[in-house]
Protein backbone atom coordinates (compact mmCIF):
# COMPACT_ATOMS: atom_id res chain seq x y z
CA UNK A 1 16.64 -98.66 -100.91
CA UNK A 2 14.30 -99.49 -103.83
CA UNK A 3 13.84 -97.56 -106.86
CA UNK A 4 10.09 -96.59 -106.27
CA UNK A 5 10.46 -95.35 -102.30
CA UNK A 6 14.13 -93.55 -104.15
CA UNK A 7 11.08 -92.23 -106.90
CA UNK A 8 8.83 -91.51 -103.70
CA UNK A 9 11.46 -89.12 -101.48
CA UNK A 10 12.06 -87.57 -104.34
CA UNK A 11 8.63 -86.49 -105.21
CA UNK A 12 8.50 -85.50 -101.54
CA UNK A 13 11.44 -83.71 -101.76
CA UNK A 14 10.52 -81.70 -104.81
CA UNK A 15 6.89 -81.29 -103.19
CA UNK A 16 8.68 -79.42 -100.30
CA UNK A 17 10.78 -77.39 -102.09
CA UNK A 18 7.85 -76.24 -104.10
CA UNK A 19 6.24 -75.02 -100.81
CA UNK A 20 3.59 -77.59 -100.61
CA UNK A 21 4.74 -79.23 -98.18
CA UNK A 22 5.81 -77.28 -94.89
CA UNK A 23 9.36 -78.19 -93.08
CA UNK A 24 7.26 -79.80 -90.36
CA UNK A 25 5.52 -82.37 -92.47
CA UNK A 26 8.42 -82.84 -94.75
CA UNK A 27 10.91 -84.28 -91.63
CA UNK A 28 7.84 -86.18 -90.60
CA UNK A 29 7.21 -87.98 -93.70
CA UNK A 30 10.49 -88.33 -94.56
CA UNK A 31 11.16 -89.87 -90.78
CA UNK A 32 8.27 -92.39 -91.44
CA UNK A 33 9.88 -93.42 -94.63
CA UNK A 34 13.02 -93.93 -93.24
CA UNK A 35 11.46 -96.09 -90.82
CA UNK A 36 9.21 -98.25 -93.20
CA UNK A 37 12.64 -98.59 -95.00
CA UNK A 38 14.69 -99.47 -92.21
CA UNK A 39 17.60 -97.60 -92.91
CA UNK A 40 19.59 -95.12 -90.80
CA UNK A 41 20.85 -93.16 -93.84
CA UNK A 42 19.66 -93.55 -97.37
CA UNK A 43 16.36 -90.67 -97.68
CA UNK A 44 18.11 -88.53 -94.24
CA UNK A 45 20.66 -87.91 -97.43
CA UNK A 46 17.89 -85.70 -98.87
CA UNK A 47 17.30 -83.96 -95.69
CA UNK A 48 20.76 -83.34 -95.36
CA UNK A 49 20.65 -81.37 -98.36
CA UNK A 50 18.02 -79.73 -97.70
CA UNK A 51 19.19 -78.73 -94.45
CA UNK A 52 22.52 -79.12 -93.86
CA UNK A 53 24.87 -76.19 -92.85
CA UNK A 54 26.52 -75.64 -96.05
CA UNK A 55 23.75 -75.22 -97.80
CA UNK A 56 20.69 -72.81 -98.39
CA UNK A 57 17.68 -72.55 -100.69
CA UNK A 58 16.46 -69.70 -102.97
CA UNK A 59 13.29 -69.16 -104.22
CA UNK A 60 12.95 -67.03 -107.76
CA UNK A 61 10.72 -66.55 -110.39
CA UNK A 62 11.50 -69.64 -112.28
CA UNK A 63 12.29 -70.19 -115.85
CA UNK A 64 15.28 -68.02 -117.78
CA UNK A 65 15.56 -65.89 -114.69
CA UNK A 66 16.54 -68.89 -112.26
CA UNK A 67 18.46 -70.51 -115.23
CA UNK A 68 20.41 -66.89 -115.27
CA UNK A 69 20.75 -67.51 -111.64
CA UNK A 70 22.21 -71.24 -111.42
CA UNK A 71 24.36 -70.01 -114.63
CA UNK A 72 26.24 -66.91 -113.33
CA UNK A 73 25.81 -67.22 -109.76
CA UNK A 74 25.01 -70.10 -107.43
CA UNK A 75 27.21 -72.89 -109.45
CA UNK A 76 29.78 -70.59 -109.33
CA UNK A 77 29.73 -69.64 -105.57
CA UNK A 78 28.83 -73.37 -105.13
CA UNK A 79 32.36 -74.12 -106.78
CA UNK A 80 34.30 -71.82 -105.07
CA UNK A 81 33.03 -72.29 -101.46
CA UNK A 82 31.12 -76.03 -101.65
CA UNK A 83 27.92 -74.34 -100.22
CA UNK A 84 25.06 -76.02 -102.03
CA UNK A 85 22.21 -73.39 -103.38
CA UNK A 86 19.14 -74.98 -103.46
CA UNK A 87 16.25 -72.93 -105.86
CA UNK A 88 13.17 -73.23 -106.38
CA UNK A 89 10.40 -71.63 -108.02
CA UNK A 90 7.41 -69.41 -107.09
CA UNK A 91 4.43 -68.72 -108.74
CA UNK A 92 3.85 -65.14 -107.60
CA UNK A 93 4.07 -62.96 -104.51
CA UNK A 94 1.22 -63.33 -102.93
CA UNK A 95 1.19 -66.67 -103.14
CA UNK A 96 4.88 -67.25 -102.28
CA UNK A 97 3.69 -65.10 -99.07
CA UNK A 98 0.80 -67.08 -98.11
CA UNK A 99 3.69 -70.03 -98.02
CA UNK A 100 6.10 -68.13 -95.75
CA UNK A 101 3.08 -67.44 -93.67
CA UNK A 102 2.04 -71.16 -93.51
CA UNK A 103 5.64 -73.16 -92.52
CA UNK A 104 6.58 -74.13 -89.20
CA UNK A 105 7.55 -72.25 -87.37
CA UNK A 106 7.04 -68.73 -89.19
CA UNK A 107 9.52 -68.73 -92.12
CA UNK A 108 11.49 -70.88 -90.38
CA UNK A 109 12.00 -73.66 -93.52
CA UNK A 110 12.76 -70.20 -96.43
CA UNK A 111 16.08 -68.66 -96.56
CA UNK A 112 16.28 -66.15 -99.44
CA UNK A 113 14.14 -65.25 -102.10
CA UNK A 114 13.73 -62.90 -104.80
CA UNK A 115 11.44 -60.21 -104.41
CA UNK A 116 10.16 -57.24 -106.19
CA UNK A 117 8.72 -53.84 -105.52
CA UNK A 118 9.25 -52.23 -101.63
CA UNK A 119 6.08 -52.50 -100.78
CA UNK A 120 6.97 -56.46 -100.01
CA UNK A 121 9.44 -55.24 -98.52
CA UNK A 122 7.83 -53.54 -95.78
CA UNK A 123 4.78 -56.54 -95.78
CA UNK A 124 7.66 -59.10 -94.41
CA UNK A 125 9.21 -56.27 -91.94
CA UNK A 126 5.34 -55.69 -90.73
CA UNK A 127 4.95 -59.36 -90.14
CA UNK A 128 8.33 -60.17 -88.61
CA UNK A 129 9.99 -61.98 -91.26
CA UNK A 130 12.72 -59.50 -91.37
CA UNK A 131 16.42 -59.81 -90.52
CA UNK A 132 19.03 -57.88 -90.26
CA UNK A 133 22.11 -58.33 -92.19
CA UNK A 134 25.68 -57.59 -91.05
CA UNK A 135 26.77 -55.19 -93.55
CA UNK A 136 30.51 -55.92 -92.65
CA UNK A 137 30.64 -59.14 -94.32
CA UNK A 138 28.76 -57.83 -97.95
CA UNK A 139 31.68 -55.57 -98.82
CA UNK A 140 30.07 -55.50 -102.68
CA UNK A 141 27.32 -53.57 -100.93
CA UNK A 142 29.52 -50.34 -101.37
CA UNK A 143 29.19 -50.90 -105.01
CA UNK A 144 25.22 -50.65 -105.01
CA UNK A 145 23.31 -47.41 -106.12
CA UNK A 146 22.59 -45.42 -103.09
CA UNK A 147 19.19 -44.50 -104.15
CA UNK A 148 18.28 -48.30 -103.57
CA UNK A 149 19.77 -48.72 -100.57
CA UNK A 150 18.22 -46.05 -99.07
CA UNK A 151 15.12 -46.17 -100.18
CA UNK A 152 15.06 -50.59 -98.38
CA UNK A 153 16.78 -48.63 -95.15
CA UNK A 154 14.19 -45.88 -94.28
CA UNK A 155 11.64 -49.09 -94.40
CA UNK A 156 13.61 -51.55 -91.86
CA UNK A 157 14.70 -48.43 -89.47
CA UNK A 158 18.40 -48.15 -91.25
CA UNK A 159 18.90 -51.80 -91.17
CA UNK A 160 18.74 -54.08 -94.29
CA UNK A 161 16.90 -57.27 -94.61
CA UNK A 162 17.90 -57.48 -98.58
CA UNK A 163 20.37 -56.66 -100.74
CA UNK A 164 19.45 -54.70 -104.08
CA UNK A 165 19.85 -56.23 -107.09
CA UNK A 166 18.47 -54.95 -110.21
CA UNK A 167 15.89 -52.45 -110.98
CA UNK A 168 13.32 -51.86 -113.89
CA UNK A 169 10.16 -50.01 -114.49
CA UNK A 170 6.71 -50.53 -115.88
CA UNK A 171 6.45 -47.87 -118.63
CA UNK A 172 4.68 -48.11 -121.88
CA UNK A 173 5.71 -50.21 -125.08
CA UNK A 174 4.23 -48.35 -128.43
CA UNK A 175 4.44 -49.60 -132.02
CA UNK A 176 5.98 -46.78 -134.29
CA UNK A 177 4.63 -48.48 -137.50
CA UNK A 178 1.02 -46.81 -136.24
CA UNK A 179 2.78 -44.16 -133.35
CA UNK A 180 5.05 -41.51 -134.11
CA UNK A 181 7.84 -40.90 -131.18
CA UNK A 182 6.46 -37.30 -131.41
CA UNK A 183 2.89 -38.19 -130.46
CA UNK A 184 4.27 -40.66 -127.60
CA UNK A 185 6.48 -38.07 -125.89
CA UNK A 186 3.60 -35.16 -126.07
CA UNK A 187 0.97 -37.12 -124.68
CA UNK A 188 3.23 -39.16 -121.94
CA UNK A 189 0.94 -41.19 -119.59
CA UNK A 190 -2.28 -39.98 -121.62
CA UNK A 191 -1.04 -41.89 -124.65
CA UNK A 192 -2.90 -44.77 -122.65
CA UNK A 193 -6.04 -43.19 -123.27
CA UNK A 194 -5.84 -41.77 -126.69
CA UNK A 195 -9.26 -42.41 -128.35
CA UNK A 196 -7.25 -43.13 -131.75
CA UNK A 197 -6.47 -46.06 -130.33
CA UNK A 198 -9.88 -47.46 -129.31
CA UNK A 199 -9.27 -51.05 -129.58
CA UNK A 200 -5.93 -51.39 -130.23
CA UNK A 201 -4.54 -50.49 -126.53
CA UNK A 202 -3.31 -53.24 -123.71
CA UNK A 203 -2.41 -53.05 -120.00
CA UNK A 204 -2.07 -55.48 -117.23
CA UNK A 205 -4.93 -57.38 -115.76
CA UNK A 206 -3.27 -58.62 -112.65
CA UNK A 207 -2.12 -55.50 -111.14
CA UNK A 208 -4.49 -52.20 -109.45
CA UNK A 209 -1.64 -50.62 -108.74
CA UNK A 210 -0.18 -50.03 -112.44
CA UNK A 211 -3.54 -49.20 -113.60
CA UNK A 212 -4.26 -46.67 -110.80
CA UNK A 213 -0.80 -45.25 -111.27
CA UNK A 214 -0.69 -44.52 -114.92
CA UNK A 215 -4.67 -43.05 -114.19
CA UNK A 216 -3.28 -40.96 -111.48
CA UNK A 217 -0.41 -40.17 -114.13
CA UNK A 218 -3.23 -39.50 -116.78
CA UNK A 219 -5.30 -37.09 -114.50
CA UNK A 220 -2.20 -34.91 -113.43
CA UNK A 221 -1.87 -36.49 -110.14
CA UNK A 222 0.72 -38.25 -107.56
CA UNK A 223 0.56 -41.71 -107.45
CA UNK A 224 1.76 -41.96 -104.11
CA UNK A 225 -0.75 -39.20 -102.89
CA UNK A 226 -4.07 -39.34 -104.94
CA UNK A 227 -6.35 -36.98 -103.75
CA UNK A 228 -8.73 -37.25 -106.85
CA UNK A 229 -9.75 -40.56 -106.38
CA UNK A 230 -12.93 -40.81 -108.56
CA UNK A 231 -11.05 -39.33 -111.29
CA UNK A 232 -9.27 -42.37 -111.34
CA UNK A 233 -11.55 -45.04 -111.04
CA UNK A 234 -13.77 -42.75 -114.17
CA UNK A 235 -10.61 -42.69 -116.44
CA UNK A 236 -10.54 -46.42 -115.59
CA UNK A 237 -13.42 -46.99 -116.72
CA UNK A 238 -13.38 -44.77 -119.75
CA UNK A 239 -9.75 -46.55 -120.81
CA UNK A 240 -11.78 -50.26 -120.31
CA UNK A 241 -13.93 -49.36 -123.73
CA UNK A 242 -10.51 -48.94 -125.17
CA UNK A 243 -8.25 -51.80 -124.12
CA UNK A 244 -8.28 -54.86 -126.73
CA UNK A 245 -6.95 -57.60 -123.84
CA UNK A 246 -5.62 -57.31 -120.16
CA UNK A 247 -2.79 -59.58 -120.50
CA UNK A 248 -1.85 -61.82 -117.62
CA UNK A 249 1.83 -62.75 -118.38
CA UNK A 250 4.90 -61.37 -119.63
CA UNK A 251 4.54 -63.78 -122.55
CA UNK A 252 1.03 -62.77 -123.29
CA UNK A 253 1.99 -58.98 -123.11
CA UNK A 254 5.00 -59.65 -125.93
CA UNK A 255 2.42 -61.95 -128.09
CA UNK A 256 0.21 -59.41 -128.44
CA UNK A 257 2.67 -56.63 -129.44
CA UNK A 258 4.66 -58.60 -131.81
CA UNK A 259 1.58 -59.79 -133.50
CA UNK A 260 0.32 -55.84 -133.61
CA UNK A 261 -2.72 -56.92 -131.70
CA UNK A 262 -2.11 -53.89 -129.69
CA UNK A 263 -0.12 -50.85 -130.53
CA UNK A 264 0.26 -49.81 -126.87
CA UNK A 265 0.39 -50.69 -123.42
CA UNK A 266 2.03 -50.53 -120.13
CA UNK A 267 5.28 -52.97 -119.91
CA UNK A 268 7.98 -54.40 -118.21
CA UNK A 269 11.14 -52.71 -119.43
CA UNK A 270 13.35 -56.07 -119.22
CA UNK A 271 9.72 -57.62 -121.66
CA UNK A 272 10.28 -54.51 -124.03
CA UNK A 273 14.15 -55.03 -124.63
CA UNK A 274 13.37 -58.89 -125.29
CA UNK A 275 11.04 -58.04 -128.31
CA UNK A 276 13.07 -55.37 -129.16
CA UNK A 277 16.02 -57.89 -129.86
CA UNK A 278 13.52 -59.61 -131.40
CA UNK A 279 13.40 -57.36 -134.16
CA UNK A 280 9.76 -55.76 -133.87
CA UNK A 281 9.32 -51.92 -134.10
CA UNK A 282 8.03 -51.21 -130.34
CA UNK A 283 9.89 -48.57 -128.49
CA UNK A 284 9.51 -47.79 -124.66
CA UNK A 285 8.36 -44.57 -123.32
CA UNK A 286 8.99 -43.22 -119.88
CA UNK A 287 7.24 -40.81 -118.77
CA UNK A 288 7.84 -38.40 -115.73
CA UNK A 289 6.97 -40.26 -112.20
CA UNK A 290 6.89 -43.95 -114.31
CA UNK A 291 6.58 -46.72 -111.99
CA UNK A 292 9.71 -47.86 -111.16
CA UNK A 293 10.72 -50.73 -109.28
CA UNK A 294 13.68 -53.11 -107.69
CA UNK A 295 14.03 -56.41 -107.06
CA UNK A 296 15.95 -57.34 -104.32
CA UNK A 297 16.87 -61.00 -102.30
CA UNK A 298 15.39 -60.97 -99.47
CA UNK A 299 16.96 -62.86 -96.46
CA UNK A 300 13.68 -64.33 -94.19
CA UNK A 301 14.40 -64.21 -90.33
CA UNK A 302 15.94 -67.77 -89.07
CA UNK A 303 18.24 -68.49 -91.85
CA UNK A 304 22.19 -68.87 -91.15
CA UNK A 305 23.55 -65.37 -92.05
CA UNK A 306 26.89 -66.57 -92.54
CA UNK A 307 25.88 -68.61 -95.21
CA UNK A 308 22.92 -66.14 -96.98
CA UNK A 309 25.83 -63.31 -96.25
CA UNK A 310 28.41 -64.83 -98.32
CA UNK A 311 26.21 -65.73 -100.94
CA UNK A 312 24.86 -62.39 -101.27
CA UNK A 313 28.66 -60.85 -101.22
CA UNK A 314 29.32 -63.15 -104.34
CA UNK A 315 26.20 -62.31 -106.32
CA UNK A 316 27.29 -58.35 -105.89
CA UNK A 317 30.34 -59.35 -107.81
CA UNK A 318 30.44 -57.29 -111.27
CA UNK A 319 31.00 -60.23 -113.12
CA UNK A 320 27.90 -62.43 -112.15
CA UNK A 321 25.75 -59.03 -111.15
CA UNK A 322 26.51 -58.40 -114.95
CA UNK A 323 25.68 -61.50 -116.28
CA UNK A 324 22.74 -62.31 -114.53
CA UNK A 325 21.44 -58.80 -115.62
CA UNK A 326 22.51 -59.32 -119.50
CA UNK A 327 20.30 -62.44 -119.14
CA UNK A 328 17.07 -60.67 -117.60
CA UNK A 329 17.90 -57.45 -119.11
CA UNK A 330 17.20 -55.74 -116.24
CA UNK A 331 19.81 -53.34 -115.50
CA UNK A 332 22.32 -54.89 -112.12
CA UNK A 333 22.29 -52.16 -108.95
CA UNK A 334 25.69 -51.92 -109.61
CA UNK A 335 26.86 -48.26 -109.79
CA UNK A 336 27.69 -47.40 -112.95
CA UNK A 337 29.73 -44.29 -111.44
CA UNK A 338 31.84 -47.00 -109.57
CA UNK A 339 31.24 -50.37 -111.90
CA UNK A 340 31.80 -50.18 -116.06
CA UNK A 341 28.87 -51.11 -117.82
CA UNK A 342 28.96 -53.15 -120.81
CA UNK A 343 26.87 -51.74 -124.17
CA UNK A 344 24.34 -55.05 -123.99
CA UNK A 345 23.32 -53.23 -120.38
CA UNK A 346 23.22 -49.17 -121.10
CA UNK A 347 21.26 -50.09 -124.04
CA UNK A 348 18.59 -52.04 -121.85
CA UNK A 349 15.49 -49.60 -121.43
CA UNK A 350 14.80 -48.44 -117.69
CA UNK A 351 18.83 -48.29 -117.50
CA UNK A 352 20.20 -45.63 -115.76
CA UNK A 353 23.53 -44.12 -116.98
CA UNK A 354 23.82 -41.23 -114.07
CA UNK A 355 23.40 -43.99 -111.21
CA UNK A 356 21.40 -41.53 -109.04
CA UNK A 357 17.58 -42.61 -110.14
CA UNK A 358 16.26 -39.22 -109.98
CA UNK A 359 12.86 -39.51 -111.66
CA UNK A 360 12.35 -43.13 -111.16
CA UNK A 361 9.72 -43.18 -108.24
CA UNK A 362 8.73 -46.20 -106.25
CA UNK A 363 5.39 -46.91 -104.88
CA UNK A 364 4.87 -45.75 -101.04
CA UNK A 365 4.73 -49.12 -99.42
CA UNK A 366 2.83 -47.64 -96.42
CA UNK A 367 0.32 -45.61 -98.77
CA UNK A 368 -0.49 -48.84 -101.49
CA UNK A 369 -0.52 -51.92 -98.66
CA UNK A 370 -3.19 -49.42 -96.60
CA UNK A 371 -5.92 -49.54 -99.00
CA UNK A 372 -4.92 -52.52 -100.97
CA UNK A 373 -7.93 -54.63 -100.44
CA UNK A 374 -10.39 -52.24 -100.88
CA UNK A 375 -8.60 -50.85 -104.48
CA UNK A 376 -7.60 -54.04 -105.67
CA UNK A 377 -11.18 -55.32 -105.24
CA UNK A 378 -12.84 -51.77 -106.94
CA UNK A 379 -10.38 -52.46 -109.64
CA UNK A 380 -11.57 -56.72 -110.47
CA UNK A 381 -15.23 -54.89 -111.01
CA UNK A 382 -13.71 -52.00 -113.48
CA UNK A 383 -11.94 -54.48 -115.30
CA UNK A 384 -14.69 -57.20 -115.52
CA UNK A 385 -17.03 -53.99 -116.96
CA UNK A 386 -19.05 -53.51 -113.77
C-alpha cells in the first residue's frame, strides 16, 4: 500500500473517530479503498482496531484530562489485559449528543464516554441509549460514595448505565486582595451581585442553568423548584450591568482571574485549585445548595459489556481513580470512609472528607431538561442585553 492512500485511511480513520464520520460511512469508504487498492488486508487493519473484540473506544473531554486518562488508566489496563482503548475527543455535550444521535444504527459505533451532570444522564436513558451494567463483574463499585450511586439509580429504575467517577461543583472563585473571607461567607450566593463590584464580576456565558441557579440562590429560592421565576430573570438582568466578561472556557475563566480582570465569579472547583497552585490569591466559596455535579462514564447501549465492564472495574482501582483525580483535581468517587486519601486530593476544593455529600445538590434532571429550551433561549437575550 502506498504512502498517500496509508496518509488517506488514516485521515479517514481519525475523521471517524472524531465523530464526523458515522460507522456506516466509515466501513463503506474504507471497503472502497480497499478495493481501489486491491488488497485483502492492509486498511481492514484499521478497522480491526477500530472494531475488533478486544478493543473499545472512549470519548472524553480532550486535552490534560484524556492525557490523565491514557496515563493512569487505559495504557495500564491495555498492558495488563491487551484490550486496546481507543479515545477520542469531544467538543461538548450537546454536540457529542447530536453525534450519538446521528450514527448507524443509534449509538451503535460509541462505547463509553465521559459525561457530566445527571441531567445527561437521564437525556440518554429518555432516548434509549442506556444499558444496563452487570454490577457483579465491577466489584470496585462497592468502593464508590453511595450518594452517587444512588442518586444515577433512582434515574435508570435501580439499574446503572455508568459508573461514578469524580465529582466537583460550580461555586464561586473571589480574589482576597479586594474580598475579605468575611464579606464572602456573609453574603454567600449574593456576593454575585454585590454592587461594589460593578464591573469587576464574571460568570459563565455558556450555561442558563448556573446563572439561573446562583439567581435562584440569590433570591432565597430552590433551584430545583423555582417558584419566583421573574425574580430570576430581573436579578439576571440587574447582575448583566455588573459582569465585566461571560467567559466561554475554563481557560478564559482562569485568565481573567489571574490577571484581576475580575475579582469574582462562578467556577469550576477542579479550575480554582489549578490557579490556586498557581500561586494567585483566589479562594473558593461554597455556599449552601452550590451546584454540584459528577461526572461519570457512561456505557451507550450496543457496546460489548464484557469488555466496557472490565475496563470500568480497573479505572475504580484506588491507584488510577487517584491519579487520574490528582491530575484533574477533581476529587475520585472513591469513599474516603473506605479508600485513604492522599493530601494533594483533601486539599482539592469541592472535596468531601465525610464521603456522604450532604449539602452538595445536583440539578433535577426531570425539572432542568423540561423547560430547557425555553430558559436557555430567555437566558441568550439577558445575556446579549435584550
Amino acid at each position: 500500500m502506498g504512502k498517500k492512500m496509508e496518509e488517506k485511511l488514516d485521515r479517514l480513520f481519525e475523521s471517524h473517530m472524531e465523530g464526523k464520520i458515522s460507522r456506516r460511512d466509515f466501513v463503506k469508504y474504507l471497503g472502497i479503498a480497499g478495493a481501489a487498492a486491491g488488497l485483502a488486508g492492509g486498511p481492514f487493519g484499521l478497522a480491526r482496531k477500530a472494531f475488533g473484540a478486544q478493543s473499545i473506544t472512549f470519548h472524553s473531554w480532550g486535552g490534560s484530562t484524556s492525557e490523565a486518562l491514557r496515563k493512569h488508566a487505559f495504557d495500564p489496563f491495555t498492558k495488563e489485559t491487551g484490550i486496546n482503548v481507543i479515545d477520542a475527543a469531544f467538543t461538548g455535550m450537546d454536540t457529542f449528543l447530536t453525534q450519538v444521535k446521528a450514527s448507524y444504527p443509534p449509538g451503535g459505533e460509541f462505547n463509553l464516554a465521559h459525561l457530566s451532570a445527571v441531567y445527561d444522564y437521564a437525556r440518554y436513558k429518555n432516548l434509549g441509549f442506556n444499558s444496563v451494567l452487570d454490577e457483579s463483574k465491577i466489584p470496585n463499585l462497592e468502593n464508590v460514595l453511595p450518594k452517587m450511586l444512588d442518586t444515577l439509580r433512582a434515574i435508570t429504575g435501580g439499574d446503572l448505565s455508568a459508573v461514578p467517577y469524580d465529582y466537583g461543583q460550580t461555586g464561586i472563585a473571589y480574589n482576597t486582595k479586594y474580598i475579605s473571607k468575611e464579606k464572602a461567607e456573609k453574603l454567600g450566593a449574593s456576593l454575585l451581585w454585590d454592587k461594589d463590584l460593578k464591573g469587576k464580576l464574571g460568570s459563565w456565558g455558556g450555561d442558563f442553568r448556573t446563572n439561573m441557579w446562583y439567581a435562584a440562590l440569590h433570591t432565597r429560592q430552590s433551584p430545583n423548584n423555582i417558584t419566583r421565576l421573574d425574580d430570576v430573570w430581573n436579578a439576571l438582568k440587574e447582575q448583566r450591568e455588573m459582569v465585566k466578561k461571560y467567559w466561554a472556557s475554563g481557560s478564559e475563566l482562569m485568565s481573567l482571574l489571574a490577571n484581576e480582570e475580575i475579582y469574582a465569579t462562578v467556577a469550576w472547583s477542579g479550575r480554582v485549585a489549578n490557579i490556586q497552585a498557581e500561586g494567585h490569591p483566589i479562594a473558593y466559596l461554597a455556599p449552601p445548595n452550590t451546584y454540584s455535579w459528577m461526572e461519570y462514564m457512561y456505557v451507550l447501549k450496543g457496546t460489548d459489556m464484557a469488555v466496557a465492564q472490565k475496563l470500568l472495574n480497573f479505572m475504580l482501582e484506588p491507584e488510577p481513580a487517584i491519579a487520574v483525580a490528582e491530575a484533574q483535581k477533581y476529587p475520585p468517587s472513591l469513599d474516603p470512609r473506605k479508600i485513604d486519601m492522599p493530601e494533594s486530593i483533601t486539599k482539592v476544593p469541592a472535596y468531601d472528607p465525610t464521603g456522604t455529600l450532604d449539602g452538595y445538590l445536583f440539578a433535577d434532571p426531570e425539572y432542568w431538561n423540561s423547560h430547557q429550551l425555553e430558559w436557555t433561549e430567555k437566558w441568550d437575550r439577558i445575556k446579549a442585553g435584550a
